[in-house]
Protein backbone atom coordinates (compact mmCIF):
# COMPACT_ATOMS: atom_id res chain seq x y z
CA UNK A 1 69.29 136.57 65.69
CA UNK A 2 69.50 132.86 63.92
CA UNK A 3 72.77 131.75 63.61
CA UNK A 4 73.98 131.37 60.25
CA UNK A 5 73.74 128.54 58.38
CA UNK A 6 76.54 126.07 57.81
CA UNK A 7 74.86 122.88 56.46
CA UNK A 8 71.59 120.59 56.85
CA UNK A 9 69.53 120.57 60.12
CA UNK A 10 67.16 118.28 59.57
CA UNK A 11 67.20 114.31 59.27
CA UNK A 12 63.66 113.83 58.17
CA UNK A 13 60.93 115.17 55.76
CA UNK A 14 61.56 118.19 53.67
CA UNK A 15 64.05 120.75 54.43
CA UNK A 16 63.88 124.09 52.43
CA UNK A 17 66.97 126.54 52.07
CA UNK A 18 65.98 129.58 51.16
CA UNK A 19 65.10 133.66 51.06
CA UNK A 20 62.11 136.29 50.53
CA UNK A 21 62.46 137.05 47.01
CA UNK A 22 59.99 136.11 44.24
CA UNK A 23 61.39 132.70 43.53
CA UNK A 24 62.13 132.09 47.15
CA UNK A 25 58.73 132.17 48.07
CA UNK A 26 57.63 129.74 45.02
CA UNK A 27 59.22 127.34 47.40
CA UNK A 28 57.86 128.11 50.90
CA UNK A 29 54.04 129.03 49.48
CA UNK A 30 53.61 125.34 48.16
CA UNK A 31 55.17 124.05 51.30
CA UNK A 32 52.77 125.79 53.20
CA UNK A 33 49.88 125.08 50.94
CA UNK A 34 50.65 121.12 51.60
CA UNK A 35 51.33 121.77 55.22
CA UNK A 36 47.58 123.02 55.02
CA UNK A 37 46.14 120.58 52.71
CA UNK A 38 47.96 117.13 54.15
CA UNK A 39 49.66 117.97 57.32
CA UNK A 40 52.83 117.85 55.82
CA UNK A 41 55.19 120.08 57.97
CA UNK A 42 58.66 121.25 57.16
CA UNK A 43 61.80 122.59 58.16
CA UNK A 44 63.26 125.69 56.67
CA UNK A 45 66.62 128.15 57.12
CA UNK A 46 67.21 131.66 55.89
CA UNK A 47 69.99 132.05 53.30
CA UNK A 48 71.05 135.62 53.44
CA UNK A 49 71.67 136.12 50.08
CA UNK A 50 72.97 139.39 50.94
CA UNK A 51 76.15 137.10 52.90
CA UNK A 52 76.26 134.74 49.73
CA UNK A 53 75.65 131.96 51.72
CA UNK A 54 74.20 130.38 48.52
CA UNK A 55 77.70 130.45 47.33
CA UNK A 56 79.52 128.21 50.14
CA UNK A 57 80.58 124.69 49.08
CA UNK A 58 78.36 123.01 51.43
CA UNK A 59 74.92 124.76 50.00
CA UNK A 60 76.68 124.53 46.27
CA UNK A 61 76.53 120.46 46.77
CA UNK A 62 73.06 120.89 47.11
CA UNK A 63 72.30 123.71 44.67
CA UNK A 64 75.36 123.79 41.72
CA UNK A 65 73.92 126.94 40.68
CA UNK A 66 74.11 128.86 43.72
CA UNK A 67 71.04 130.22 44.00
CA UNK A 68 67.79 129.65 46.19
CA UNK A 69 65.43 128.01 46.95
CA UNK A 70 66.46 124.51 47.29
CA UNK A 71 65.01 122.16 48.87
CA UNK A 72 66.52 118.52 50.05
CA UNK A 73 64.22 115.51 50.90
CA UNK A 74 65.68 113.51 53.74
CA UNK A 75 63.21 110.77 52.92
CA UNK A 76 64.26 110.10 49.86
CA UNK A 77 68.04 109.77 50.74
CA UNK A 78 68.68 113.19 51.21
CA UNK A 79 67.84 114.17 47.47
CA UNK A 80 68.31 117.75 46.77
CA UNK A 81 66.24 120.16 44.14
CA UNK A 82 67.16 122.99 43.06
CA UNK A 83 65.40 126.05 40.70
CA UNK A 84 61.35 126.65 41.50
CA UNK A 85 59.83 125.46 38.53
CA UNK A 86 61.30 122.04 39.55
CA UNK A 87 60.77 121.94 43.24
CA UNK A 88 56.92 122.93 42.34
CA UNK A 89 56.51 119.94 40.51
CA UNK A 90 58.45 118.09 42.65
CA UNK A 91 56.59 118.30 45.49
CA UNK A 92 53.42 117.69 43.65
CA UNK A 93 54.55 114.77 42.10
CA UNK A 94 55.57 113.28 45.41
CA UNK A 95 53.49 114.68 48.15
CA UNK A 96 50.08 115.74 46.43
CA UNK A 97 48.14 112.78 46.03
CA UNK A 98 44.73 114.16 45.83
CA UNK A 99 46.11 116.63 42.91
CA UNK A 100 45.15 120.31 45.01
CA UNK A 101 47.81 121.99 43.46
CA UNK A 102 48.79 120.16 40.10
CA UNK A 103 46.44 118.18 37.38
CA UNK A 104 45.72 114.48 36.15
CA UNK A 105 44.57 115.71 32.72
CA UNK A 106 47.64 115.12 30.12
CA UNK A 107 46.14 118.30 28.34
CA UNK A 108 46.11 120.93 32.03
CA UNK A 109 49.51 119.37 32.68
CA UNK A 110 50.77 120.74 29.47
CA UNK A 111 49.02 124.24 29.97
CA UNK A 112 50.29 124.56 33.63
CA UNK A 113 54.16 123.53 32.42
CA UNK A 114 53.65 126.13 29.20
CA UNK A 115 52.95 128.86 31.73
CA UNK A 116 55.75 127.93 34.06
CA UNK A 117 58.23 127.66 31.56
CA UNK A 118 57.13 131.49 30.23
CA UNK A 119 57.88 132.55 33.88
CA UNK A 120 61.19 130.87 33.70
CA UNK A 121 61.71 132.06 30.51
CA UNK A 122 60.41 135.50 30.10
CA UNK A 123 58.89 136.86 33.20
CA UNK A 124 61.37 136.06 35.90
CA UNK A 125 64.44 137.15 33.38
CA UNK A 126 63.02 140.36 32.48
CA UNK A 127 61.51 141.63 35.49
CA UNK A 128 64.97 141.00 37.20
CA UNK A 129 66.87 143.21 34.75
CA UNK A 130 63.97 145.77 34.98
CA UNK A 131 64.72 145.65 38.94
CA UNK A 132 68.84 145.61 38.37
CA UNK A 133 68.65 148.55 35.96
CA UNK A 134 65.67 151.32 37.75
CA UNK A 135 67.28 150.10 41.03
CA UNK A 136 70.93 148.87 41.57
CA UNK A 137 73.04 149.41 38.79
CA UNK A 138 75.77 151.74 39.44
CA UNK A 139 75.07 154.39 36.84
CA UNK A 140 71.08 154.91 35.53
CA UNK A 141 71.37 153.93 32.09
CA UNK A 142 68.35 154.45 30.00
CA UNK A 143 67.82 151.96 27.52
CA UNK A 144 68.40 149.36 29.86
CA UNK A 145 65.61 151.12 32.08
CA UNK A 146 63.01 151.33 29.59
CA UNK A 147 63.81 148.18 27.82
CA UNK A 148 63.35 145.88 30.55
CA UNK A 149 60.32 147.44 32.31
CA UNK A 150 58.98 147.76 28.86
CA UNK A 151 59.02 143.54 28.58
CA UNK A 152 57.87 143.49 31.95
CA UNK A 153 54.84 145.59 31.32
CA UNK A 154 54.13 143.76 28.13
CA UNK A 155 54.71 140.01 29.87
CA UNK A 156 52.26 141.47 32.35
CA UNK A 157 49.92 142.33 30.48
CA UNK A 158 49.83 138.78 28.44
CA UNK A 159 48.64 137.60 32.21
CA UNK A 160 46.58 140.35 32.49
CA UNK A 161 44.48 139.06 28.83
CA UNK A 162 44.73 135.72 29.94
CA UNK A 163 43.18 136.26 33.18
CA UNK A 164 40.27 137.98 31.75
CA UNK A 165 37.83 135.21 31.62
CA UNK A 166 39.12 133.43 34.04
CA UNK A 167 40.17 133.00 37.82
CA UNK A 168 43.59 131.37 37.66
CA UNK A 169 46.31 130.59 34.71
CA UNK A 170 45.11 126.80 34.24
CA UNK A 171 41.91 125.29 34.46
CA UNK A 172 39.89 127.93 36.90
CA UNK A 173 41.92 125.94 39.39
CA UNK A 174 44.83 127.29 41.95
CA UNK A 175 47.75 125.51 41.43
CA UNK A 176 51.41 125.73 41.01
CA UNK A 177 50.79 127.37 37.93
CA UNK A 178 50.09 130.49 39.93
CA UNK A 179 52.43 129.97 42.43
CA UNK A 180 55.17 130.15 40.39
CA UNK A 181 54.53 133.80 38.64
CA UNK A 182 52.92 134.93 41.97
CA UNK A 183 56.17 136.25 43.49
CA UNK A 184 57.21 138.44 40.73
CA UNK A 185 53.56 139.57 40.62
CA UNK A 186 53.72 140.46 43.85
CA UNK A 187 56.90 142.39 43.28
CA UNK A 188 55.88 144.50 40.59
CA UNK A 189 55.14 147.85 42.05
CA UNK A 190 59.31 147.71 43.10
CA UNK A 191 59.79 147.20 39.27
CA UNK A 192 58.28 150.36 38.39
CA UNK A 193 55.06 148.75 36.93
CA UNK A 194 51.64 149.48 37.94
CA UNK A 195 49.42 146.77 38.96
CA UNK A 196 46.68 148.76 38.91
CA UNK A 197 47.06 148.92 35.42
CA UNK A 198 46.14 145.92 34.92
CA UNK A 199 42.86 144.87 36.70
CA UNK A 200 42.48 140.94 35.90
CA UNK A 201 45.80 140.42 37.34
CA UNK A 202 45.48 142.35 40.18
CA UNK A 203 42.15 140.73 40.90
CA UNK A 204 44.09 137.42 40.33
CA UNK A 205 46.92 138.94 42.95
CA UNK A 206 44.47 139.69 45.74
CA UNK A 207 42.82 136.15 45.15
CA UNK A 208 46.02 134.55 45.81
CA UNK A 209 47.24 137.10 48.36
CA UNK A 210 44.12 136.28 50.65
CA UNK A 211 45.05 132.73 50.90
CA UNK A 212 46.27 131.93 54.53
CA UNK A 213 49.19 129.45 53.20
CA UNK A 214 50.05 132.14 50.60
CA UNK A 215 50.34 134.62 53.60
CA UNK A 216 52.24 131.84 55.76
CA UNK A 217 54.78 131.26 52.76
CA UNK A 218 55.46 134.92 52.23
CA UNK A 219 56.83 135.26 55.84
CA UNK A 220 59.64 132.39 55.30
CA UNK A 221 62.15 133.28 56.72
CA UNK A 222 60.21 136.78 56.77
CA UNK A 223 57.84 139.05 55.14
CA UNK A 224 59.45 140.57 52.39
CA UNK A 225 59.15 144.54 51.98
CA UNK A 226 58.53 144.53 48.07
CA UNK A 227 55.39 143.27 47.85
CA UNK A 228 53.23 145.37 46.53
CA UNK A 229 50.77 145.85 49.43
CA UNK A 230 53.89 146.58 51.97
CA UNK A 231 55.53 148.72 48.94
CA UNK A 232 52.01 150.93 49.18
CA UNK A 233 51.60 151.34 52.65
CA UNK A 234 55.34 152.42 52.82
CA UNK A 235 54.32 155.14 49.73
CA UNK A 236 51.90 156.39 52.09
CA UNK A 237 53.79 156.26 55.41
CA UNK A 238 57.27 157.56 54.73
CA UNK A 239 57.51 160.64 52.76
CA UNK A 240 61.55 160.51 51.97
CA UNK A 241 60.41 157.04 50.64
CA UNK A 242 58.11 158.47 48.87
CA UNK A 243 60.11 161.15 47.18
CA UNK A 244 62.58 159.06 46.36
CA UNK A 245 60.04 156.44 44.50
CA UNK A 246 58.83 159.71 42.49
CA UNK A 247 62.40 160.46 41.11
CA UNK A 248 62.90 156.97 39.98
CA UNK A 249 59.18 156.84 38.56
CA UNK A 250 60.04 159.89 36.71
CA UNK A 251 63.02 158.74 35.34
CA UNK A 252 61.62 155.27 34.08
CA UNK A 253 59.70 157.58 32.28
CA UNK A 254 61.97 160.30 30.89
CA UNK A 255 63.72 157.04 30.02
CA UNK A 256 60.65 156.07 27.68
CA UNK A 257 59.99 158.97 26.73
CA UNK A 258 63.76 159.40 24.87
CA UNK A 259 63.68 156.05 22.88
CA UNK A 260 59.62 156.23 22.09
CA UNK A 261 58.60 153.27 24.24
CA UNK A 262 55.04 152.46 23.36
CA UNK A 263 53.32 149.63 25.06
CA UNK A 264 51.83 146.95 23.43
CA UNK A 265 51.47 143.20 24.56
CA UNK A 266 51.96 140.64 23.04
């Protein structure tokens, strides 16, 4: 077992603090993605959010808000950054040179921050309440339920349209565009939403999901279990999982079904 973290490791290069969850991995995937691309290696440790370590004074320093990932460049003096959207570009400004993974053209740069703010501001928000209210608040409340996976399922499928003539969100070009809605993407079948029903973004999922540094990235510190390929082999493999995935899919619905959710995006 690692021991737990109680402050920096590293004196050199880029150290990342952080955990599997969709914005955790925004973080490690571009990390690994330079690592390929350059030879730039890191270090990383595992913040248990679970032990709100994110929440001790030494990691607050670093992050004020208390949240991963952060990162902290020891070769710039030790400068921290905190919150995804910002480490992305960060890290691109800094330490991609030959632009794989961010843009030169004034008009791309625009389109790539426009989607990354929506994540920040809509998809990231709303697909976290969706999670909080199917899964872990204390009572099932059903507004809240259908509300939030309702915005969810209509922020989706705004991907899903924009994807349809096109590979990736800016440019035909992978970049951190992608990277930064690709976690929650990935997480969607644990928000009670359906990839499947929505074919240019799962197409867009897989092509992502098949990239060896995305794959590297996802297992920092480890492979998370709500992704939507683990989510579907554990459907098939565990039947009291299963069951129990049935009840809440049936309830997100009953939950529709009483305030007359219809979707629509946008």
């Amino acid at each position: 077992m690692a021991e737990r973290p109680t402050g920096l490791k590293a004196t050199k290069g880029i150290e990342l603090l952080t955990w599997g969850t969709p914005n955790g991995v925004k973080a490690s995937i571009i990390l690994e993605e330079l690592k390929a691309a350059y030879g730039k290696d890191y270090t990383w440790q595992g913040i248990n959010i679970g032990e709100n370590i994110q929440k001790e004074p030494w990691f607050t320093k670093l992050g004020p808000n208390g949240r991963i990932p952060v990162i902290v460049d020891h070769d710039q003096g030790g400068f921290a950054v905190q919150e995804g959207l910002a480490i992305l570009t960060y890290l691109t400004r800094h330490y991609d040179p030959d632009h794989k993974f961010s843009f030169t053209d004034p008009l791309d740069i625009s389109r790539a921050e426009q989607w990354m703010a929506w994540q920040h501001g809509g998809l990231g928000p709303m697909q976290g309440q969706a999670n909080h209210f199917n899964r872990f608040a204390p009572e099932r409340i059903a507004y809240g339920m259908q509300r939030y996976t309702g915005e969810t399922e209509r922020l989706v499928g705004i991907l899903d349209n924009h994807l349809k003539d096109q590979e990736y969100l800016v440019g035909n070009k992978y970049s951190i565009a992608d990277i930064n809605s690709f976690g929650w993407v990935n997480a969607l079948r644990f928000s009670g939403v359906d990839i499947d029903d929505f074919p240019n973004l799962k197409a867009w999922w897989e092509r992502i999901l098949a990239r060896p540094a995305v794959a590297a990235g996802l297992s920092v510190p480890s492979r998370s279990p709500f992704g939507n390929d683990a989510y579907a082999q554990r459907l098939q493999d565990d039947k009291e999982f299963a069951e129990k995935e049935k009840t809440l899919r049936d309830q997100i619905q009953a939950a529709k079904e009483k305030y007359g959710y219809k979707y629509a995006s946008p």
